[in-house]
ModelCIF file with pLDDT and N, C-alpha, C, O atoms, coordinates in Angstrom:
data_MODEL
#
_entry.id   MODEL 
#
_entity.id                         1 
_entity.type                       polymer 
_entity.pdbx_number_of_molecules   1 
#
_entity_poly.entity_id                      1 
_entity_poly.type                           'polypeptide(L)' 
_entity_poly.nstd_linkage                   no 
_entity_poly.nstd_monomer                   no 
_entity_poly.pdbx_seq_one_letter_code       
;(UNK)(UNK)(UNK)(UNK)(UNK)(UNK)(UNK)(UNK)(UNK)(UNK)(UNK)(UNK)(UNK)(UNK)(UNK)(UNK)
(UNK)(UNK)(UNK)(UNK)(UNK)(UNK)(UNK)(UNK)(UNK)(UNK)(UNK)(UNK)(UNK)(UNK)(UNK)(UNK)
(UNK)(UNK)(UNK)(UNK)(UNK)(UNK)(UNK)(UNK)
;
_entity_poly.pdbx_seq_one_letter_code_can   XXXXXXXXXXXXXXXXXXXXXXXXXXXXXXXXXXXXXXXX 
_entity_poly.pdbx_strand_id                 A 
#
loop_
_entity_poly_seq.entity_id 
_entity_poly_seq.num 
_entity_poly_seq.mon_id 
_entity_poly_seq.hetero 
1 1  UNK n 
1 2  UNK n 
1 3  UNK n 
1 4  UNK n 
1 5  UNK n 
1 6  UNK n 
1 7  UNK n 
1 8  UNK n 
1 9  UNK n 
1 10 UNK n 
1 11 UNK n 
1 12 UNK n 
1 13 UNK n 
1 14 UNK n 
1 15 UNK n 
1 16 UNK n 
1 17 UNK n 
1 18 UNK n 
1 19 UNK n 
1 20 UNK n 
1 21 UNK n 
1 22 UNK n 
1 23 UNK n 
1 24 UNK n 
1 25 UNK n 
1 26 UNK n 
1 27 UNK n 
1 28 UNK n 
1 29 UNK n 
1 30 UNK n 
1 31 UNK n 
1 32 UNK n 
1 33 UNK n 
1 34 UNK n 
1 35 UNK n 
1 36 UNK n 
1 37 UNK n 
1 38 UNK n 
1 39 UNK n 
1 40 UNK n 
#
_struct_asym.id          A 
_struct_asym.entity_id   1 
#
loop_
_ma_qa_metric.id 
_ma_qa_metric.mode 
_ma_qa_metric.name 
_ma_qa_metric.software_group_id 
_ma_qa_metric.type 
1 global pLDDT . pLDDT 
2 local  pLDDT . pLDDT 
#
_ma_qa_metric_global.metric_id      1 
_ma_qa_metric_global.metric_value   95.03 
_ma_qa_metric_global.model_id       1 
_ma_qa_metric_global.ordinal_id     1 
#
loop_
_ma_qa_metric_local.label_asym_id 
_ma_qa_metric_local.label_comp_id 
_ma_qa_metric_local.label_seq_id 
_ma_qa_metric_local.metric_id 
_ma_qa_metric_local.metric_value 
_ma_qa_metric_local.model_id 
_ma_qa_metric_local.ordinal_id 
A UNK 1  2 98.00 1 1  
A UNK 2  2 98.00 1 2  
A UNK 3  2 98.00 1 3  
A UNK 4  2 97.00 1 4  
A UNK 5  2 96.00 1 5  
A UNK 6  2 95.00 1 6  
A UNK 7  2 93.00 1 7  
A UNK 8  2 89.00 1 8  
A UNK 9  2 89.00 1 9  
A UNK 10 2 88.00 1 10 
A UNK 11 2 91.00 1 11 
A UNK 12 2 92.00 1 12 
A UNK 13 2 92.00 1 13 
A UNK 14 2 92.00 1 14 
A UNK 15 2 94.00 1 15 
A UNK 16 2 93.00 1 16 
A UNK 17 2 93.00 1 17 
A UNK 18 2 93.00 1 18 
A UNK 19 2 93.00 1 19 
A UNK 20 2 95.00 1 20 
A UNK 21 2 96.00 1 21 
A UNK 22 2 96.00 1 22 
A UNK 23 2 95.00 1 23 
A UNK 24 2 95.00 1 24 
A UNK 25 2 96.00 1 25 
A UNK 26 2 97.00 1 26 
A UNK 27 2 97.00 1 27 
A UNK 28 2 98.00 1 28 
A UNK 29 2 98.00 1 29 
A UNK 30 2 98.00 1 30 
A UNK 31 2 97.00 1 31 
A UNK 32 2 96.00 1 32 
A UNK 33 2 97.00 1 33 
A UNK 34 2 95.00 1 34 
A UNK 35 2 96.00 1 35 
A UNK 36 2 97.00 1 36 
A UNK 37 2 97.00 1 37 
A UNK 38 2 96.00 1 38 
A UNK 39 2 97.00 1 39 
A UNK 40 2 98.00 1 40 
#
loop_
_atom_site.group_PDB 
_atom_site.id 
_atom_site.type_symbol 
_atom_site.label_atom_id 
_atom_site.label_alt_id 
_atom_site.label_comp_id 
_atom_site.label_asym_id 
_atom_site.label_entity_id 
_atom_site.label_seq_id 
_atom_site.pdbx_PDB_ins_code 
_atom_site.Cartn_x 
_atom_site.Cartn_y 
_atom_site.Cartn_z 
_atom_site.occupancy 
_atom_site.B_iso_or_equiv 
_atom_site.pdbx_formal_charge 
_atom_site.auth_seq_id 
_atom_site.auth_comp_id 
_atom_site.auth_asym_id 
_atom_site.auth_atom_id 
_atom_site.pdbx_PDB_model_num 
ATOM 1   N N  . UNK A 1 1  ? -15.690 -1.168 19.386 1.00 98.00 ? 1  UNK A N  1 
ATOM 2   C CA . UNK A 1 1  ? -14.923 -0.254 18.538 1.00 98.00 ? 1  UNK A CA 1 
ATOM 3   C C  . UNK A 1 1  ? -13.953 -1.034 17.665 1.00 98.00 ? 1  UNK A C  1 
ATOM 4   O O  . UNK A 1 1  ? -13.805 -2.249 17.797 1.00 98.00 ? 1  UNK A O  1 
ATOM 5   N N  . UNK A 1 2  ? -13.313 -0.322 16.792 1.00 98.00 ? 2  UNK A N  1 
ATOM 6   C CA . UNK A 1 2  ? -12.299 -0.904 15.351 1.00 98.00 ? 2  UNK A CA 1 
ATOM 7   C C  . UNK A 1 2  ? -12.304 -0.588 14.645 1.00 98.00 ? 2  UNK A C  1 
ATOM 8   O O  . UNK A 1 2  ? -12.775 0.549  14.690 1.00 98.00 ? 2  UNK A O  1 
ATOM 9   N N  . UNK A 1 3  ? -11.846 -1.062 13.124 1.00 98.00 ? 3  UNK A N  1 
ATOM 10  C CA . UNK A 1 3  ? -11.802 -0.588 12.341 1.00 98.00 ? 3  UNK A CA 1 
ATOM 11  C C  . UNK A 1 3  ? -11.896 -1.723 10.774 1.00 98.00 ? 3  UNK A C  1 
ATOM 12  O O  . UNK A 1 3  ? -11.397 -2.847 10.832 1.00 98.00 ? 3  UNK A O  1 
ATOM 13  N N  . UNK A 1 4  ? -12.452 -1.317 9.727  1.00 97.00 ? 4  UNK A N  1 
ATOM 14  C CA . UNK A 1 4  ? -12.828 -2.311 8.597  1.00 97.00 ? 4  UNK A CA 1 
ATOM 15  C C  . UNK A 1 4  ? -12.912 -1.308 7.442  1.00 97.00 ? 4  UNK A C  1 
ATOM 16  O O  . UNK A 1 4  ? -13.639 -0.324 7.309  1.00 97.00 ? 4  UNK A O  1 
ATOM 17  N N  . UNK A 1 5  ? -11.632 -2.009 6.357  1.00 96.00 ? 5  UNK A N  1 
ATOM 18  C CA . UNK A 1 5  ? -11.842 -1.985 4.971  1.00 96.00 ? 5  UNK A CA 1 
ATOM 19  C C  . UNK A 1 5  ? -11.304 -2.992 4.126  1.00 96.00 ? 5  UNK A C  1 
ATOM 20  O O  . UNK A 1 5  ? -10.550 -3.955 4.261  1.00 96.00 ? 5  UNK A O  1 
ATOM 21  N N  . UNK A 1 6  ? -12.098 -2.320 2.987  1.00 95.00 ? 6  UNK A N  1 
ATOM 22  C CA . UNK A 1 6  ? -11.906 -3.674 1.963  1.00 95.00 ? 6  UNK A CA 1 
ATOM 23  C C  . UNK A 1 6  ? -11.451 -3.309 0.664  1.00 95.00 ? 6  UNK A C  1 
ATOM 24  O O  . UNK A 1 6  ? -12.025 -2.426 0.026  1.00 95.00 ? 6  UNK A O  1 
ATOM 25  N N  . UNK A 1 7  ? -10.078 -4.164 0.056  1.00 93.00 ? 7  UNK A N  1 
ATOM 26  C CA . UNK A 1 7  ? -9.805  -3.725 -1.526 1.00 93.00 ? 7  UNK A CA 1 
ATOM 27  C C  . UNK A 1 7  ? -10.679 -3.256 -2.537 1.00 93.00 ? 7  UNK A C  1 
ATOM 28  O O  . UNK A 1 7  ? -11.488 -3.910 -3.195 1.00 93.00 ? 7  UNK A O  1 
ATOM 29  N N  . UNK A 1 8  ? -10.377 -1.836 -2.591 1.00 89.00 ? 8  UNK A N  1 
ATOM 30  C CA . UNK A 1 8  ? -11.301 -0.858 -3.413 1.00 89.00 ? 8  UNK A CA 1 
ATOM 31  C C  . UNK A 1 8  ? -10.057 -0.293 -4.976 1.00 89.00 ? 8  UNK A C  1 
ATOM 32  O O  . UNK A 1 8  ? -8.830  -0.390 -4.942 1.00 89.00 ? 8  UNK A O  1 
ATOM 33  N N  . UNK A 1 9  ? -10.677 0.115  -5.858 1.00 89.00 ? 9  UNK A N  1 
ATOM 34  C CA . UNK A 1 9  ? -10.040 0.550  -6.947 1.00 89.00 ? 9  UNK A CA 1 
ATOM 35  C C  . UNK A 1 9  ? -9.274  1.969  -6.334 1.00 89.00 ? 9  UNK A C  1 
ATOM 36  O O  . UNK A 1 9  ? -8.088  2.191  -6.577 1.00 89.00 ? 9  UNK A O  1 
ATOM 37  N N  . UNK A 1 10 ? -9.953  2.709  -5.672 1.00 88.00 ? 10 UNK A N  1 
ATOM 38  C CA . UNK A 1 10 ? -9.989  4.246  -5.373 1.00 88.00 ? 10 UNK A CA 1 
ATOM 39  C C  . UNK A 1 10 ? -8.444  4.084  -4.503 1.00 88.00 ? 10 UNK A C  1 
ATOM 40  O O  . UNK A 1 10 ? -7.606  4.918  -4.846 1.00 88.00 ? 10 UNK A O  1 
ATOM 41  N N  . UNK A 1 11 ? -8.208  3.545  -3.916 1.00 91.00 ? 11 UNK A N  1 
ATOM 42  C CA . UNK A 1 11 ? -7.123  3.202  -3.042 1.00 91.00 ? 11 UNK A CA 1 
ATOM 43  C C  . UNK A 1 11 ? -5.649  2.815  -3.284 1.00 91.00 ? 11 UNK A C  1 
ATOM 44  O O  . UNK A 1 11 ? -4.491  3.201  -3.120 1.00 91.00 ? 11 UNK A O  1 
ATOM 45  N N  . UNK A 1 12 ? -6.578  1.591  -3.884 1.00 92.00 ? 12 UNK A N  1 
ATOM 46  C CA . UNK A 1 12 ? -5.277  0.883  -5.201 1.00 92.00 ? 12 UNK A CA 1 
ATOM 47  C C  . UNK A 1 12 ? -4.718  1.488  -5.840 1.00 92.00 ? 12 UNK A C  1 
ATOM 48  O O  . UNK A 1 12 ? -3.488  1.494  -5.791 1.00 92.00 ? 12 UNK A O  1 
ATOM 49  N N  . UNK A 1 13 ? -5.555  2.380  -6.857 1.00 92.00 ? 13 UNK A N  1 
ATOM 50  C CA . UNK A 1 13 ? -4.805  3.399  -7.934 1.00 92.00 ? 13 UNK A CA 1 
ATOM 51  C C  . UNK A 1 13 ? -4.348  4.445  -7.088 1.00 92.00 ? 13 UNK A C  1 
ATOM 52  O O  . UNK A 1 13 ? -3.267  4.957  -7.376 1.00 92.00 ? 13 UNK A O  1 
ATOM 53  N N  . UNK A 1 14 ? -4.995  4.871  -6.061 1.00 92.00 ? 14 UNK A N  1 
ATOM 54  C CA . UNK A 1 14 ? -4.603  5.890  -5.596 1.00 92.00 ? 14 UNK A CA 1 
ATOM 55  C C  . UNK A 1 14 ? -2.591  5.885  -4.712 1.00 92.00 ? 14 UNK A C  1 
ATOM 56  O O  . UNK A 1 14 ? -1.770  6.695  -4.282 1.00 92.00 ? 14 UNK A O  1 
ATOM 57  N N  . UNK A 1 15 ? -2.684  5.008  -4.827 1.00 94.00 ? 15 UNK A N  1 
ATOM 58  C CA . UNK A 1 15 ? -1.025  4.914  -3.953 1.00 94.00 ? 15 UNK A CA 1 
ATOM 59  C C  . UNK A 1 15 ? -0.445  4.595  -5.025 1.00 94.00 ? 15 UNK A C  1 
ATOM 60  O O  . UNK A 1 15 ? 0.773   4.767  -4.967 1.00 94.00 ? 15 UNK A O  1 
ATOM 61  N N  . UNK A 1 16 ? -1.002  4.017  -6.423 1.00 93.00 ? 16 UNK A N  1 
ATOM 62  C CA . UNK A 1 16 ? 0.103   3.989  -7.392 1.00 93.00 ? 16 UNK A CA 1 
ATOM 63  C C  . UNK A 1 16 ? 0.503   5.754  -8.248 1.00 93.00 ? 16 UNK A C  1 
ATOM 64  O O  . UNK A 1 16 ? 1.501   6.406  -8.550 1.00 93.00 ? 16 UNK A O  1 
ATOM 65  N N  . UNK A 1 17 ? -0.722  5.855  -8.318 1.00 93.00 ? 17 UNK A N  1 
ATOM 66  C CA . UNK A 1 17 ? -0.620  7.680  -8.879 1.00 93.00 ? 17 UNK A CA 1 
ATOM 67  C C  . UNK A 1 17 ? 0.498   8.338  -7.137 1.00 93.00 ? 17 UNK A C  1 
ATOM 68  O O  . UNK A 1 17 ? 1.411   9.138  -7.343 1.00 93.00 ? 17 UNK A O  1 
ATOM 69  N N  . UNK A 1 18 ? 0.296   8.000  -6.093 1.00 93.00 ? 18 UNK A N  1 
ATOM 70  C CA . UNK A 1 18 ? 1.167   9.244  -5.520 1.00 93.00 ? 18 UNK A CA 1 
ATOM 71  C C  . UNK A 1 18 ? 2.463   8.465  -5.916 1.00 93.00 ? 18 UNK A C  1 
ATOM 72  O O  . UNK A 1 18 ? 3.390   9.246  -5.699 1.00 93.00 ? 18 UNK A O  1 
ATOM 73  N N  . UNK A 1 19 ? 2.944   7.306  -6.387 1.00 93.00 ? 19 UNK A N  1 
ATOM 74  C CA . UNK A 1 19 ? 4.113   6.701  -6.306 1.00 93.00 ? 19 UNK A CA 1 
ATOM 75  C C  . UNK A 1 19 ? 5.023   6.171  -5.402 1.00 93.00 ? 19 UNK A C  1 
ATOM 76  O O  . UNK A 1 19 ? 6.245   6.058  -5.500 1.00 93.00 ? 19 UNK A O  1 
ATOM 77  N N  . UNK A 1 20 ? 4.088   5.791  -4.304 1.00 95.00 ? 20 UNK A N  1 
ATOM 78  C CA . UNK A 1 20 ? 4.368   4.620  -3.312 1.00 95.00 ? 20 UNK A CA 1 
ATOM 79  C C  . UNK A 1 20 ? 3.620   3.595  -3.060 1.00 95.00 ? 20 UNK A C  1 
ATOM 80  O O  . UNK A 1 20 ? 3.219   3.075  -2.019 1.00 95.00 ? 20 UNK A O  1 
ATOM 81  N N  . UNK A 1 21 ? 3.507   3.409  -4.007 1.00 96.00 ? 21 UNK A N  1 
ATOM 82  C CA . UNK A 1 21 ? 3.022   1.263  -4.030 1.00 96.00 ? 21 UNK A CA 1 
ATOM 83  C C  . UNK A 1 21 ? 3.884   0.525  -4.667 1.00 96.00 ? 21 UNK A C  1 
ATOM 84  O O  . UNK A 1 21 ? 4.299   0.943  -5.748 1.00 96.00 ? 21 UNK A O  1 
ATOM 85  N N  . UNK A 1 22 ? 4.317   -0.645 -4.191 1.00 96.00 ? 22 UNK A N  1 
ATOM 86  C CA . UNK A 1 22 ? 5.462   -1.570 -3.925 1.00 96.00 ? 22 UNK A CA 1 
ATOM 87  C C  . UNK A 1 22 ? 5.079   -2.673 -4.908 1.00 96.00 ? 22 UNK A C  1 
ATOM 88  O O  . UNK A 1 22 ? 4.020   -3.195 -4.559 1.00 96.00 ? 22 UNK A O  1 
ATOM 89  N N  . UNK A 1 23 ? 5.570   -3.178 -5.977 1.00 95.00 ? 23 UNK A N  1 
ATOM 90  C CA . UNK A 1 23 ? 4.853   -4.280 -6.980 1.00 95.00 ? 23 UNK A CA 1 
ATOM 91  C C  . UNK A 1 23 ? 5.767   -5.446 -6.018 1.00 95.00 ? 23 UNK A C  1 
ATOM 92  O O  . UNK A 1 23 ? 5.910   -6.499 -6.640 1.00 95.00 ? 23 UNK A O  1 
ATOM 93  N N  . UNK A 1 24 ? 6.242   -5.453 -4.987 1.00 95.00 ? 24 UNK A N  1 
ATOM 94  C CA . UNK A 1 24 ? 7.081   -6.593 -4.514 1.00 95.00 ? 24 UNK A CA 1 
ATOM 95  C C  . UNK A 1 24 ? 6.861   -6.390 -2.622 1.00 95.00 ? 24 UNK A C  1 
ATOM 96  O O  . UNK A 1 24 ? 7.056   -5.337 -2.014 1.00 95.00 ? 24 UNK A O  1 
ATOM 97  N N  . UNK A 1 25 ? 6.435   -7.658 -2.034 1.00 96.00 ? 25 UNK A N  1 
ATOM 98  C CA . UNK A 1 25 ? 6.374   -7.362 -0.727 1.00 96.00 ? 25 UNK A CA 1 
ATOM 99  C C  . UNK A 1 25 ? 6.984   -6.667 0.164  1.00 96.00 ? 25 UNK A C  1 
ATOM 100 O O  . UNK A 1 25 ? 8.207   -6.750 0.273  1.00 96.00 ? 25 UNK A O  1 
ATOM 101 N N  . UNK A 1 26 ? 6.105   -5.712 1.105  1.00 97.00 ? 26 UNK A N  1 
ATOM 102 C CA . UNK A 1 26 ? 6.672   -4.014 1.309  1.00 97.00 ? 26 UNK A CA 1 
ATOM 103 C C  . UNK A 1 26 ? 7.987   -4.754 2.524  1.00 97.00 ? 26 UNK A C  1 
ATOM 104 O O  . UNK A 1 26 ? 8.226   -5.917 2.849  1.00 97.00 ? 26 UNK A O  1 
ATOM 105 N N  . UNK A 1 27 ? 8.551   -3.535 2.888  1.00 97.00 ? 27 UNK A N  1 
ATOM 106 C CA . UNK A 1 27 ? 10.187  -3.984 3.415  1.00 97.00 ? 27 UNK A CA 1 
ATOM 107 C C  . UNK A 1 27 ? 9.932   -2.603 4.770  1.00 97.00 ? 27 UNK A C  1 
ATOM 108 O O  . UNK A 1 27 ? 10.354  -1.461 4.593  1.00 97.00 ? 27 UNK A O  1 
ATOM 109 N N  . UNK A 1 28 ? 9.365   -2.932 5.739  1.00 98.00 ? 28 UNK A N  1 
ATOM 110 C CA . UNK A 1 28 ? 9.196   -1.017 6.379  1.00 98.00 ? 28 UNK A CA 1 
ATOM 111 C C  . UNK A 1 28 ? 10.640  -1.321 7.552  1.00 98.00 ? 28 UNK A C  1 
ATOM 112 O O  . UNK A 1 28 ? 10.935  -2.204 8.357  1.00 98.00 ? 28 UNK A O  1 
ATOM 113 N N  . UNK A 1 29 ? 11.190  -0.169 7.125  1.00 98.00 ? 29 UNK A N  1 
ATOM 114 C CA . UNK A 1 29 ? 11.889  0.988  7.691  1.00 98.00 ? 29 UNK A CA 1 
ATOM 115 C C  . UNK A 1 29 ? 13.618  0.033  6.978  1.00 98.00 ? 29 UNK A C  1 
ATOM 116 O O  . UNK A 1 29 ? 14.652  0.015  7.646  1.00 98.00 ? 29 UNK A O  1 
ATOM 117 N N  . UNK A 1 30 ? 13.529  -0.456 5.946  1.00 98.00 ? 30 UNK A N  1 
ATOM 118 C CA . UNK A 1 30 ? 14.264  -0.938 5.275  1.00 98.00 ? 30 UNK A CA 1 
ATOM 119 C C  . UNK A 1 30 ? 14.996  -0.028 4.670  1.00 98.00 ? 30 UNK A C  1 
ATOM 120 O O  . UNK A 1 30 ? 14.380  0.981  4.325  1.00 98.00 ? 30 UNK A O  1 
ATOM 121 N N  . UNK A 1 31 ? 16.801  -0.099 4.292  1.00 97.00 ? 31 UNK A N  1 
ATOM 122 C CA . UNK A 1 31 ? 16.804  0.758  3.437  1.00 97.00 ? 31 UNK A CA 1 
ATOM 123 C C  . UNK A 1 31 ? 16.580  0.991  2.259  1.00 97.00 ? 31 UNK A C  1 
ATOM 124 O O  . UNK A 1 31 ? 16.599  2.094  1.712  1.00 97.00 ? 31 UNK A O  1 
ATOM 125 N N  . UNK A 1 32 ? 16.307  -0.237 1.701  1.00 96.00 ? 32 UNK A N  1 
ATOM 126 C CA . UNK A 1 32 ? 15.778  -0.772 0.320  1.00 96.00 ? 32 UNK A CA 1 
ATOM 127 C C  . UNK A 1 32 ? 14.575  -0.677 0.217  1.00 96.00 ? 32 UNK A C  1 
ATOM 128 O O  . UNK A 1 32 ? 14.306  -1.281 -0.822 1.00 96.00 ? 32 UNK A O  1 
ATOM 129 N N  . UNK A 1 33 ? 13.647  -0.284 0.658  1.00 97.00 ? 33 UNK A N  1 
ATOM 130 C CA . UNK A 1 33 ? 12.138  0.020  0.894  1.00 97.00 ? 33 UNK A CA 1 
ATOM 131 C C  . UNK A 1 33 ? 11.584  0.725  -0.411 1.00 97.00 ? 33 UNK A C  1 
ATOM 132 O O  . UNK A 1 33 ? 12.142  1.613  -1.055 1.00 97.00 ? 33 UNK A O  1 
ATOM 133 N N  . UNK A 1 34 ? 10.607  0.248  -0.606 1.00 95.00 ? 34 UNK A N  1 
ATOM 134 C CA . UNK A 1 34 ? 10.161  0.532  -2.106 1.00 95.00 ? 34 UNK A CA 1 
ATOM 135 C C  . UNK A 1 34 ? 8.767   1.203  -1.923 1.00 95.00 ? 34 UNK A C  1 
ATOM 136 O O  . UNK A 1 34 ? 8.439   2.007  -2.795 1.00 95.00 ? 34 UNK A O  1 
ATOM 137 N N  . UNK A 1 35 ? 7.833   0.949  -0.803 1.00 96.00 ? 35 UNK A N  1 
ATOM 138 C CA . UNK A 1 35 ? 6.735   1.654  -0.618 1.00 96.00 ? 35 UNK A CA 1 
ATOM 139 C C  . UNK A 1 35 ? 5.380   0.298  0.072  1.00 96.00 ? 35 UNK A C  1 
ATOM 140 O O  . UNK A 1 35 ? 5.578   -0.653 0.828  1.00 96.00 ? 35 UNK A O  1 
ATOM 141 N N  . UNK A 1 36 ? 4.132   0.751  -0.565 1.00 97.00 ? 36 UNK A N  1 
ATOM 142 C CA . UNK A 1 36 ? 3.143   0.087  0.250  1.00 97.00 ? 36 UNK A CA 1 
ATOM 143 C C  . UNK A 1 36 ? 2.916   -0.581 -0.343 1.00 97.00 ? 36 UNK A C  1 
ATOM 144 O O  . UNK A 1 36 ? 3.185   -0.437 -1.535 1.00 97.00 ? 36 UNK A O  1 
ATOM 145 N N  . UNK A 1 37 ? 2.241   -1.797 0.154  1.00 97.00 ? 37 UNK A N  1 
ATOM 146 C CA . UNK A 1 37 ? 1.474   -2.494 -0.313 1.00 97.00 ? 37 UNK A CA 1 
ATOM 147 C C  . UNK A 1 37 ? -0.623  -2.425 0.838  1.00 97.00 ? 37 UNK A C  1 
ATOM 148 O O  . UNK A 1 37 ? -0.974  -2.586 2.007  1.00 97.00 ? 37 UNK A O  1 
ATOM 149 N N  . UNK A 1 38 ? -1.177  -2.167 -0.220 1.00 96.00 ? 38 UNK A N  1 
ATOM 150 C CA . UNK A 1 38 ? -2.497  -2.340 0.588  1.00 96.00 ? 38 UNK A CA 1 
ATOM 151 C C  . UNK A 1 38 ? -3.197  -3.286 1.031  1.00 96.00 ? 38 UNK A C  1 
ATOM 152 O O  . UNK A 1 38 ? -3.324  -3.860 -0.050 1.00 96.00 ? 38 UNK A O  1 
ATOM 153 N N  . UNK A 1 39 ? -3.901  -4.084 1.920  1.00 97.00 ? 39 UNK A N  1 
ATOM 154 C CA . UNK A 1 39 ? -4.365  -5.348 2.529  1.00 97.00 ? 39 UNK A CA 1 
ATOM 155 C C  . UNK A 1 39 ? -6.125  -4.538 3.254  1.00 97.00 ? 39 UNK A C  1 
ATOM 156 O O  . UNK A 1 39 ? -6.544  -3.417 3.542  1.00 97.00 ? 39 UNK A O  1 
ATOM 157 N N  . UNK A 1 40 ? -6.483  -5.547 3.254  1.00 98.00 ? 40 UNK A N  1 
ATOM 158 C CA . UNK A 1 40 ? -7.932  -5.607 3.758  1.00 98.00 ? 40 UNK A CA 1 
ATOM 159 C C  . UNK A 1 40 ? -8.276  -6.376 4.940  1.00 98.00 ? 40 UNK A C  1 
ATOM 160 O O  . UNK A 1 40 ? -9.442  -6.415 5.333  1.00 98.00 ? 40 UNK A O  1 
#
């Protein structure tokens, strides 16, 4: 069992259209936290 994905367009754009993707390495549970970054 597990789990596997891989950098897709659909994904990428998709967290920039909801407006949480991070153009700067993500910071979690920061208060300065800016959002995601996606990895494969």
């Amino acid at each position: 069992c597990g789990g596997a994905d891989e950098i897709n367009l659909i994904p990428y754009d998709g967290f920039i259209r909801l407006l949480i993707a991070s153009k700067e390495r993500c910071r979690p549970f920061s208060k300065d936290r800016a959002g995601i970054n996606i990895g494969e």
